[in-house]
C-alpha atoms as a PDB file:
ATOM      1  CA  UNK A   1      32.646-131.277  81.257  1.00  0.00           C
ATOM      2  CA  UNK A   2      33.803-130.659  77.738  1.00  0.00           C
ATOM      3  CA  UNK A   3      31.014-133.469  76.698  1.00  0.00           C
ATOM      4  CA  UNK A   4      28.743-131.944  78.005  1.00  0.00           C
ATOM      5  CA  UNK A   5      29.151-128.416  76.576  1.00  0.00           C
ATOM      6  CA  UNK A   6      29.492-130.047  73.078  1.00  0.00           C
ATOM      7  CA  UNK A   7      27.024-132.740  73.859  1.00  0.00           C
ATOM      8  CA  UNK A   8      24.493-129.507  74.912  1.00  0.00           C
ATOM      9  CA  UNK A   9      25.446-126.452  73.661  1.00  0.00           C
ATOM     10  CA  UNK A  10      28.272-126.648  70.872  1.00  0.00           C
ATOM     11  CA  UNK A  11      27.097-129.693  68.556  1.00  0.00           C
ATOM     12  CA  UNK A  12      23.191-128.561  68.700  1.00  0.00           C
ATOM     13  CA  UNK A  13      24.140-125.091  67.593  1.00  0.00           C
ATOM     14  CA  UNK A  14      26.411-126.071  64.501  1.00  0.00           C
ATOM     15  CA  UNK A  15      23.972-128.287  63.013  1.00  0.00           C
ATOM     16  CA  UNK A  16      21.568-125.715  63.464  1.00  0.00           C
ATOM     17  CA  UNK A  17      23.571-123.302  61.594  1.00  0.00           C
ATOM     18  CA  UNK A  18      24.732-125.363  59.075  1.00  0.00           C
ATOM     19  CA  UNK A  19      20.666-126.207  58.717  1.00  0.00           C
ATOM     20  CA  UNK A  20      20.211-123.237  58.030  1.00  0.00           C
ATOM     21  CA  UNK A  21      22.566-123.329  54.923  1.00  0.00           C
ATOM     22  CA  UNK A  22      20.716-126.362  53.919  1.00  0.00           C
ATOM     23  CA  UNK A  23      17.962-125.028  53.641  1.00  0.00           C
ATOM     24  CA  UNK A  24      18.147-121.410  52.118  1.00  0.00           C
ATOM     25  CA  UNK A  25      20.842-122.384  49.670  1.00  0.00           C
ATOM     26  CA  UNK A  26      20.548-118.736  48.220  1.00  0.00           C
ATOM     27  CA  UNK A  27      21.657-117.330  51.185  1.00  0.00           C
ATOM     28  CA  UNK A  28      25.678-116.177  52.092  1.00  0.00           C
ATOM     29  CA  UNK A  29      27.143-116.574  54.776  1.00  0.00           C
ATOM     30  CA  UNK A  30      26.499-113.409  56.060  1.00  0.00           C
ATOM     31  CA  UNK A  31      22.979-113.769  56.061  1.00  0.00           C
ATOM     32  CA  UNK A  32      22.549-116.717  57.786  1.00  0.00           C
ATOM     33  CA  UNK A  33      24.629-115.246  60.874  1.00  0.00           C
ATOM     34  CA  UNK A  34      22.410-113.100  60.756  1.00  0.00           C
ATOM     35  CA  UNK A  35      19.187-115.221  60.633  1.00  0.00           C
ATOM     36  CA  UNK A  36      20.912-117.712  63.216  1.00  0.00           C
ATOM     37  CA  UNK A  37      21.620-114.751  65.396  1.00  0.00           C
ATOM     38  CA  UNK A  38      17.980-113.850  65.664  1.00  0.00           C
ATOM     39  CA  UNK A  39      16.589-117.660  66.207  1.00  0.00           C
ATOM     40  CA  UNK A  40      19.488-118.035  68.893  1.00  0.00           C
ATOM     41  CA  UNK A  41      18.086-114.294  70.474  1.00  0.00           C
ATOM     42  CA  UNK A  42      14.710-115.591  70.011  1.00  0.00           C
ATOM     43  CA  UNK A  43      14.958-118.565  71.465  1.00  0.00           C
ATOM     44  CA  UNK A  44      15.651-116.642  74.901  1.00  0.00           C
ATOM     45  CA  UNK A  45      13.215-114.437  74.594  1.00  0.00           C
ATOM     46  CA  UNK A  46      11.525-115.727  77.478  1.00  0.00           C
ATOM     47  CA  UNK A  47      14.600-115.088  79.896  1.00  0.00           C
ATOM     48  CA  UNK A  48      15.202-111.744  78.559  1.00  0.00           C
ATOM     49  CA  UNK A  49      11.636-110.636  79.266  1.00  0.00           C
ATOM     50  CA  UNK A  50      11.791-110.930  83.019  1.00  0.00           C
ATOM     51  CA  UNK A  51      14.977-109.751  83.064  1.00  0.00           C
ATOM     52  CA  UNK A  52      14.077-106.609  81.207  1.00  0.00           C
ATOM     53  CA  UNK A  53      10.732-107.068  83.137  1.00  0.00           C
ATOM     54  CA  UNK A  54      12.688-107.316  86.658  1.00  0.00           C
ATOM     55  CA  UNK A  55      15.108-103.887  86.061  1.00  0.00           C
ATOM     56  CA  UNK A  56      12.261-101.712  85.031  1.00  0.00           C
ATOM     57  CA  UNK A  57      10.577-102.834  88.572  1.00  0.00           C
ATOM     58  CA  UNK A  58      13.718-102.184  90.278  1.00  0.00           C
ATOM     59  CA  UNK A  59      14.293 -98.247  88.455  1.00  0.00           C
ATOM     60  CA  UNK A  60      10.382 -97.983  89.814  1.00  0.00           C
ATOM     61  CA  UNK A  61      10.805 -98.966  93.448  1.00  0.00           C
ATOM     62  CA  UNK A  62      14.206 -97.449  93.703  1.00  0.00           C
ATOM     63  CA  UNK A  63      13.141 -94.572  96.176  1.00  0.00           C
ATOM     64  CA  UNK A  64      11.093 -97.049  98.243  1.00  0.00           C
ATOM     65  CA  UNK A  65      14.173 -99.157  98.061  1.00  0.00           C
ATOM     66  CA  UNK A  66      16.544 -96.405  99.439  1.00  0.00           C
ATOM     67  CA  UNK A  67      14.043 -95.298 102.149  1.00  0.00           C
ATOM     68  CA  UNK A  68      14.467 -98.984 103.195  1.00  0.00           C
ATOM     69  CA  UNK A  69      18.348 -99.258 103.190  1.00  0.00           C
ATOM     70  CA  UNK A  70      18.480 -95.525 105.299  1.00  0.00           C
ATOM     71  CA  UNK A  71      16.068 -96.916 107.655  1.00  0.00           C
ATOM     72  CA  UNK A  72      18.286 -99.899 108.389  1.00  0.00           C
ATOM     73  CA  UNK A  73      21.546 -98.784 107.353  1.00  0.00           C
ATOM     74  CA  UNK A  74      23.077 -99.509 111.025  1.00  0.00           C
ATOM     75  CA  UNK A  75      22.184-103.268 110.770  1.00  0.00           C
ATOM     76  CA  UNK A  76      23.154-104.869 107.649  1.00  0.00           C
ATOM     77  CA  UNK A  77      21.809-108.222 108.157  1.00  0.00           C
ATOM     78  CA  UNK A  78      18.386-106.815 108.885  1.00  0.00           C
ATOM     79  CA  UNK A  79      18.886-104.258 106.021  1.00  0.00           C
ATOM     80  CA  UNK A  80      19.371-107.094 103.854  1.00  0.00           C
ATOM     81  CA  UNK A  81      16.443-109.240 105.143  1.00  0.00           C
ATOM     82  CA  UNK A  82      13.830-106.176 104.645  1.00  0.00           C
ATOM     83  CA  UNK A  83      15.159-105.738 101.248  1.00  0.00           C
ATOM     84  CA  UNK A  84      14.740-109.346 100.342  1.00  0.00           C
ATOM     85  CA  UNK A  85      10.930-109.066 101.846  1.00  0.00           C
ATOM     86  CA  UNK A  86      10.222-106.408  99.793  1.00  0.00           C
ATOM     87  CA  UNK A  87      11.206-107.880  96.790  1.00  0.00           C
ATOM     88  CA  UNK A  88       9.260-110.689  97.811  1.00  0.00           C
ATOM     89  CA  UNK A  89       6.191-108.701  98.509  1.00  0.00           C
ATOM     90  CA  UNK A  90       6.763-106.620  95.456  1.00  0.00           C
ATOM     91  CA  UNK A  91       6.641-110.100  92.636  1.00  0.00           C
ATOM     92  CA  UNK A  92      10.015-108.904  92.024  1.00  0.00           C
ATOM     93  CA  UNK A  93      12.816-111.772  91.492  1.00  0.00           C
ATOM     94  CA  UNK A  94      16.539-109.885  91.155  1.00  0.00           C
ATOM     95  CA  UNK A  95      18.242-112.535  90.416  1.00  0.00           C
ATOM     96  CA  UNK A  96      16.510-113.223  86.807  1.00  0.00           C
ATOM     97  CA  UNK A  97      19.447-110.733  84.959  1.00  0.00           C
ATOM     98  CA  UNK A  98      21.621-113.111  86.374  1.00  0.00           C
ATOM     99  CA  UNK A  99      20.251-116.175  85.124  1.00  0.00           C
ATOM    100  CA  UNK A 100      20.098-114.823  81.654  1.00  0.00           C
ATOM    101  CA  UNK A 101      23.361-114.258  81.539  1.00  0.00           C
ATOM    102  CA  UNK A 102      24.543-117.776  83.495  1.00  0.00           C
ATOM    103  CA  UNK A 103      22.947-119.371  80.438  1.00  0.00           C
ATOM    104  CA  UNK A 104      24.287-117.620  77.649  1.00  0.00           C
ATOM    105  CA  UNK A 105      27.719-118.054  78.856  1.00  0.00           C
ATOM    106  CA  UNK A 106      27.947-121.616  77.078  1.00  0.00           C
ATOM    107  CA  UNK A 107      26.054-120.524  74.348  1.00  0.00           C
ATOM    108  CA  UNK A 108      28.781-117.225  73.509  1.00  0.00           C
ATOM    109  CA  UNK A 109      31.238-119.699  73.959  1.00  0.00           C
ATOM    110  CA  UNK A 110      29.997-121.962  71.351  1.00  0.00           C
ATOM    111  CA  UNK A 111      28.875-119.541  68.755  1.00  0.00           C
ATOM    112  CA  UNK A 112      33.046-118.429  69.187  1.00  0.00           C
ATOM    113  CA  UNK A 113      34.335-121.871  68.519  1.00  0.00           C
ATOM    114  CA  UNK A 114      31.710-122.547  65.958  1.00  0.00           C
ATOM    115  CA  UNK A 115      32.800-119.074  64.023  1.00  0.00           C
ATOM    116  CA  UNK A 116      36.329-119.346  65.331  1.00  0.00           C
ATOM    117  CA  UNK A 117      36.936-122.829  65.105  1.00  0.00           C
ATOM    118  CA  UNK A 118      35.038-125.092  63.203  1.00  0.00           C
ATOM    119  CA  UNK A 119      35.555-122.417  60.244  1.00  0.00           C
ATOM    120  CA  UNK A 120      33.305-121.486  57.555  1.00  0.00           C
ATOM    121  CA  UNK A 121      33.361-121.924  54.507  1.00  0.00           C
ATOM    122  CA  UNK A 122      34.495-125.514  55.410  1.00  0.00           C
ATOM    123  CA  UNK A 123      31.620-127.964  56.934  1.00  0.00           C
ATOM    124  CA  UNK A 124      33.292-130.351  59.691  1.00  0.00           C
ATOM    125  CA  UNK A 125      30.899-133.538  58.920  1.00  0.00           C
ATOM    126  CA  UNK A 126      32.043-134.826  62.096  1.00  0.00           C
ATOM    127  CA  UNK A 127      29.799-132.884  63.809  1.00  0.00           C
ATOM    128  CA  UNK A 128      26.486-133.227  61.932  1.00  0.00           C
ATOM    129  CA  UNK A 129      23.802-135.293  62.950  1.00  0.00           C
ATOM    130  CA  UNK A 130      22.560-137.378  60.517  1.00  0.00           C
ATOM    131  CA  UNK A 131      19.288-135.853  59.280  1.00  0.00           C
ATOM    132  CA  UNK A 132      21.822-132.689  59.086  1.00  0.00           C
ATOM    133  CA  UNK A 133      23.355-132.681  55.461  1.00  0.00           C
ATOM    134  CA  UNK A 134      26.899-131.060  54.272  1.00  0.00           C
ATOM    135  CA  UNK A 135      25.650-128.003  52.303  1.00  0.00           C
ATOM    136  CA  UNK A 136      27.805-127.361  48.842  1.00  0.00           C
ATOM    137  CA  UNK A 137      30.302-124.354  48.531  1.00  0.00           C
ATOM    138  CA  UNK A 138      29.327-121.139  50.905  1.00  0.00           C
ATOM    139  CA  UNK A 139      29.473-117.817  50.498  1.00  0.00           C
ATOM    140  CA  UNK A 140      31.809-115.853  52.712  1.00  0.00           C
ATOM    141  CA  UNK A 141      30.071-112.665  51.623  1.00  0.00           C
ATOM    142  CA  UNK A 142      27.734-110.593  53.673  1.00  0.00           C
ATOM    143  CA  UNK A 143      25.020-109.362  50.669  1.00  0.00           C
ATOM    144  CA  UNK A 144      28.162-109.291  47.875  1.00  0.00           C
ATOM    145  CA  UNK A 145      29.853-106.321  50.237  1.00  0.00           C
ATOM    146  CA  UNK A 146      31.867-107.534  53.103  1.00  0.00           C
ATOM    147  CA  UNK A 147      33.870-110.260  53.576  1.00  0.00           C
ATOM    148  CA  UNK A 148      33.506-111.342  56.961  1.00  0.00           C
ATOM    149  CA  UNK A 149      35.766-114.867  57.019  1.00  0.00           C
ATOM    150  CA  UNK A 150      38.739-112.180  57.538  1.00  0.00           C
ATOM    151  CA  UNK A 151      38.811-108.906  59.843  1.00  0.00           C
ATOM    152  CA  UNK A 152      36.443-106.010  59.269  1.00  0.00           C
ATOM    153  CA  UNK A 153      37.469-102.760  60.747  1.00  0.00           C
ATOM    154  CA  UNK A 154      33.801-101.342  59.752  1.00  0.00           C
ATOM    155  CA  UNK A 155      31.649-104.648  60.949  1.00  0.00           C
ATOM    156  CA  UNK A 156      34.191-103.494  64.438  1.00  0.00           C
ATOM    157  CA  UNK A 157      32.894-100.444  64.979  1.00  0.00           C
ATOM    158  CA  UNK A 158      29.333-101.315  64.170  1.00  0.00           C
ATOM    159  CA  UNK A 159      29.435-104.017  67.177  1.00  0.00           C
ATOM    160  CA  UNK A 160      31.178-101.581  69.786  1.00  0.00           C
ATOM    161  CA  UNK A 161      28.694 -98.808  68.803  1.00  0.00           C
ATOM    162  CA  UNK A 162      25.740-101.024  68.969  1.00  0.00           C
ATOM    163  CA  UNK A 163      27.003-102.032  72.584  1.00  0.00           C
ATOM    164  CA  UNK A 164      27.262 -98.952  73.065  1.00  0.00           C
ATOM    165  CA  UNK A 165      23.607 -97.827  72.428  1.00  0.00           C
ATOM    166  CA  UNK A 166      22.122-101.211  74.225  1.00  0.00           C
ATOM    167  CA  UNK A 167      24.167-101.092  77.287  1.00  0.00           C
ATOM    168  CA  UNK A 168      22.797 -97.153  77.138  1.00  0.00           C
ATOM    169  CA  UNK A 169      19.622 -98.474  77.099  1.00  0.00           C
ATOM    170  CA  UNK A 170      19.795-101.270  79.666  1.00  0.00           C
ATOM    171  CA  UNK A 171      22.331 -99.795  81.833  1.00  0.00           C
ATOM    172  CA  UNK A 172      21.455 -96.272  82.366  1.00  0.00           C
ATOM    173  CA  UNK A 173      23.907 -93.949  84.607  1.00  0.00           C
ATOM    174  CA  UNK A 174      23.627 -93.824  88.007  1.00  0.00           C
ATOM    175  CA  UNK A 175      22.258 -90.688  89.567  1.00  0.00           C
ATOM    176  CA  UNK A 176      23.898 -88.873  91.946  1.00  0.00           C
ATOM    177  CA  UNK A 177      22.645 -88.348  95.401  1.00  0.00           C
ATOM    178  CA  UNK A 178      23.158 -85.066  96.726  1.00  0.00           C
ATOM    179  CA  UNK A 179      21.823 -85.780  99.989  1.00  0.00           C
ATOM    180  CA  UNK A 180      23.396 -89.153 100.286  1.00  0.00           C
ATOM    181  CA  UNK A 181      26.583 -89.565 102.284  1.00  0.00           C
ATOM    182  CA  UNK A 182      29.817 -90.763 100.213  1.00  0.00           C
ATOM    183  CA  UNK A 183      30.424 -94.096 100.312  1.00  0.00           C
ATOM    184  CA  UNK A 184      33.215 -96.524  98.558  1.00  0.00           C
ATOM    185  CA  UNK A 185      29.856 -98.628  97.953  1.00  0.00           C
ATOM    186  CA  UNK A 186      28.175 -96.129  95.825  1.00  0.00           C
ATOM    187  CA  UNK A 187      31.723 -94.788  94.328  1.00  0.00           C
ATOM    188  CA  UNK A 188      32.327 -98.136  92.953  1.00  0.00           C
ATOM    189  CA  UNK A 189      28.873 -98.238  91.602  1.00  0.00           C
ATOM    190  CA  UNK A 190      29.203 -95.071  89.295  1.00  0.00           C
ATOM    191  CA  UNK A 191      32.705 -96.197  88.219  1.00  0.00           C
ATOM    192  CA  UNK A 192      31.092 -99.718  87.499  1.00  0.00           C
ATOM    193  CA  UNK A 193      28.878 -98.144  85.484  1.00  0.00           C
ATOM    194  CA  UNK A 194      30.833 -96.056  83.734  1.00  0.00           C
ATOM    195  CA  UNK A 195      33.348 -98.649  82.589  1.00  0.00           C
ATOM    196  CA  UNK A 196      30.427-101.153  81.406  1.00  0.00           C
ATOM    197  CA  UNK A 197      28.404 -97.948  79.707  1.00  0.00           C
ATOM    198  CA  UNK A 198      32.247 -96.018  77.557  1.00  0.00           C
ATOM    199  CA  UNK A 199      34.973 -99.065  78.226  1.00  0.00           C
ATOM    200  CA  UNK A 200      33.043-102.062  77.424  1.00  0.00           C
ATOM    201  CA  UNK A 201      32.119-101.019  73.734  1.00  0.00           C
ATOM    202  CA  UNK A 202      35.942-100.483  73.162  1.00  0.00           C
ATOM    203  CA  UNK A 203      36.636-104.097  74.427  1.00  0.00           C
ATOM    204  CA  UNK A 204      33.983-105.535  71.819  1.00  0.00           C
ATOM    205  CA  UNK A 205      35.587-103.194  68.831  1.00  0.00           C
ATOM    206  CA  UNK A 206      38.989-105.282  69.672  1.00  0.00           C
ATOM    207  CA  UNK A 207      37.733-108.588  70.387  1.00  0.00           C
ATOM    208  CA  UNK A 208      35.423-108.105  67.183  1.00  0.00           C
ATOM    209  CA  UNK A 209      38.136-106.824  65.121  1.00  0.00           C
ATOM    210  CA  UNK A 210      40.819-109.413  66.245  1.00  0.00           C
ATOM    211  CA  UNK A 211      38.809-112.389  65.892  1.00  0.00           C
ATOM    212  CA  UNK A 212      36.804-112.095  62.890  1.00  0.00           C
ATOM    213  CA  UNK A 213      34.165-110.307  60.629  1.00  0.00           C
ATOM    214  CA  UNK A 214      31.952-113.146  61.253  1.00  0.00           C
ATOM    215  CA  UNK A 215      31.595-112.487  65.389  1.00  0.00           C
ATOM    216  CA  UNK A 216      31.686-109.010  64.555  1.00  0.00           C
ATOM    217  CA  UNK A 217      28.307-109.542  62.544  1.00  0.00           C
ATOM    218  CA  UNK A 218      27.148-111.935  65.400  1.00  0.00           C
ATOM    219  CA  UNK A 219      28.043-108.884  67.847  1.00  0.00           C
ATOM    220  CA  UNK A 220      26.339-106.231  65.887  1.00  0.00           C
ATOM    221  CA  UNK A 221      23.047-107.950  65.392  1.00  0.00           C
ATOM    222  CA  UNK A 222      22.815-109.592  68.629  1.00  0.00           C
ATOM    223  CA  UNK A 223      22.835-106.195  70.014  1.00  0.00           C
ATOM    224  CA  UNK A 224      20.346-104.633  67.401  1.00  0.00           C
ATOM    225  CA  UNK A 225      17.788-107.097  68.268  1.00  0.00           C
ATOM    226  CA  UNK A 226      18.456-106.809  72.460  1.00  0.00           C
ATOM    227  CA  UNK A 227      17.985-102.894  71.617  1.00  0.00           C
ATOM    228  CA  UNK A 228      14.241-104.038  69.788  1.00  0.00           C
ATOM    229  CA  UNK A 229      13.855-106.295  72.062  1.00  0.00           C
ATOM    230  CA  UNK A 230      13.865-104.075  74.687  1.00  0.00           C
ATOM    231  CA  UNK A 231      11.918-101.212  73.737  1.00  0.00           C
ATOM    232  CA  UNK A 232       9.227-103.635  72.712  1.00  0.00           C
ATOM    233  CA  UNK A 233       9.076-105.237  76.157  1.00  0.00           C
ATOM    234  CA  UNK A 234       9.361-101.884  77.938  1.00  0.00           C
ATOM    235  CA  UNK A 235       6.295-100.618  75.585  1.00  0.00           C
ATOM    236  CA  UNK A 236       4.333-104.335  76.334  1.00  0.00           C
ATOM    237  CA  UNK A 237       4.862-103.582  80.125  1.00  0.00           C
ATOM    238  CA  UNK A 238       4.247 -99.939  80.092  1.00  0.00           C
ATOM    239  CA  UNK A 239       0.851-100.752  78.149  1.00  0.00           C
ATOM    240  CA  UNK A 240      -0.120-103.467  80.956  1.00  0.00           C
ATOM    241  CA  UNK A 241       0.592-101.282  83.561  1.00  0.00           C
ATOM    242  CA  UNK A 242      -2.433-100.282  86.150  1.00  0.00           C
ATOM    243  CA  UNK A 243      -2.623 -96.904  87.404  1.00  0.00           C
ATOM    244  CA  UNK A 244      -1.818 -97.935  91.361  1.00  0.00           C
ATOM    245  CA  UNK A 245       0.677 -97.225  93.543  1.00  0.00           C
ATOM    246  CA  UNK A 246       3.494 -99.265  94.386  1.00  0.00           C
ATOM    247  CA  UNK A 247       3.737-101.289  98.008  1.00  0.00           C
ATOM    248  CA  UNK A 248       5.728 -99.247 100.161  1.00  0.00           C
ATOM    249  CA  UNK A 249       7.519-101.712 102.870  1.00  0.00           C
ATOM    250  CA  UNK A 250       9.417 -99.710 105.428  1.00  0.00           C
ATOM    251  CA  UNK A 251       8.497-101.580 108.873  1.00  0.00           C
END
C-alpha cells in the first residue's frame, strides 16, 4: 500500500514541485507553494465542479425533498428508495462531494510529507525522476517577508480564517424548522454544522501553526482559490440556468 501511495500520489507530486523550482529559478519558496497549490486545485477542477454543481441542486430541491421524506416518514426503506428516484430523475448524483474528497485524501497526505518530510530547502534526489533536475539553493522566504520553513502565527490565522469564510460559503447553516418535529436526526445535523462552520477553522489554526509556515501557506491558498472557485461555478451555473420549474416527485 505504501508503494502505491508513493508510486501514485507522493513521488509524482514532489517532482512536480521541485519542477517547478527548476524552472522559475527566480521564484522563493513561498511562491511556488503557492503556484503548486493552484496547479494541484486546478487539476481537480473537474471534481469540484459537480460537487459544487451537485449542493446547489440539492439547496434548490430541498423543499421538494422534505415534502418527500414527510410523505414517507413511517417507512424508511421506501423513504429512502423515493429519495434515491428523485435524485435519479432530478440528474442529481449526491455522492460526487464525496468522491472529491475520497481523492484528495492521498493527495493532503502527500503534500504533508512532502512539506513535512522531505523538507525544503533540501532536495531528496532520491525521489526525482530523471528528466527532473536538483534545483540550486532555495529560498525559504515567502516574497522577502515570511519565513515559512519555521512556524508562522500570522500565515495560522490566515488559514483558519480562510476556512472559515469557504466552509461559510460551502457549508451554509442549517435552517430551522419551526413546523418540523424535534428529532436527534436533525439535532445532530445543526450541531454538525456548527462544529465544521466555528470549530473546524480553530483545528486548522493549530495544525497550521504546529506543523509549519509552509502548510499554513498551502492551507490559506488552497482555501482562497476553493472560495473563487466557487463563486465562479455558482455564477457559470446560475448563468446556464433555464427559467423552469423543478420536477416535483412525491408519488
Amino acid at each position: 500500500m505504501a508503494h502505491i501511495f508513493n508510486l501514485l500520489f507522493y513521488q509524482p507530486l514532489y517532482n512536480g514541485l521541485v519542477f517547478l523550482f527548476d524552472i522559475l529559478p527566480w521564484a522563493d519558496a513561498g511562491v511556488v507553494v503557492i503556484l503548486f497549490t493552484c496547479i494541484v486545485k486546478l487539476a481537480l477542477f473537474p471534481l469540484s465542479y459537480k460537487s459544487v454543481k451537485t449542493q446547489l441542486q440539492m439547496k434548490k430541491f430541498e423543499p421538494d425533498l422534505a415534502l418527500l421524506r414527510e410523505k414517507h416518514k413511517d417507512n424508511k426503506q421506501e423513504q429512502a428508495l423515493k429519495v434515491m428516484e428523485f435524485y435519479r430523475e432530478n440528474g442529481i448524483n449526491p455522492f460526487s462531494s464525496f468522491f472529491l474528497i475520497l481523492i484528495q485524501i492521498p493527495i493532503i497526505f502527500a503534500l504533508y510529507y512532502i512539506f513535512r518530510k522531505a523538507g525544503l530547502p533540501d532536495i531528496d534526489t532520491t525521489l526525482l525522476y530523471s528528466f527532473i533536475k536538483s534545483p540550486g539553493p532555495v529560498s525559504m522566504d515567502l516574497l522577502g517577508v515570511f519565513n515559512i520553513a519555521g512556524k508562522s502565527i500570522i500565515l495560522a490565522l490566515l488559514a483558519a480564517v480562510s476556512s472559515f469564510f469557504q466552509l461559510r460559503l460551502s457549508i451554509p447553516p442549517v435552517a430551522k424548522n419551526q413546523n418540523a418535529e424535534a428529532s436527534f436526526s436533525n439535532d445532530l445535523a445543526r450541531v454538525m454544522n456548527f462544529q465544521m462552520r466555528f470549530i473546524f477553522p480553530v483545528i486548522v489554526f493549530f495544525i497550521s501553526y504546529s506543523i509549519s509556515g509552509v502548510v499554513a501557506l498551502y492551507w490559506f491558498t488552497s482555501n482562497i482559490f476553493t472560495i473563487a472557485q466557487e463563486l465562479y461555478v455558482r455564477k457559470h451555473l446560475k448563468d446556464k440556468e433555464p427559467n423552469s420549474h423543478s420536477k416535483v416527485v412525491t408519488k
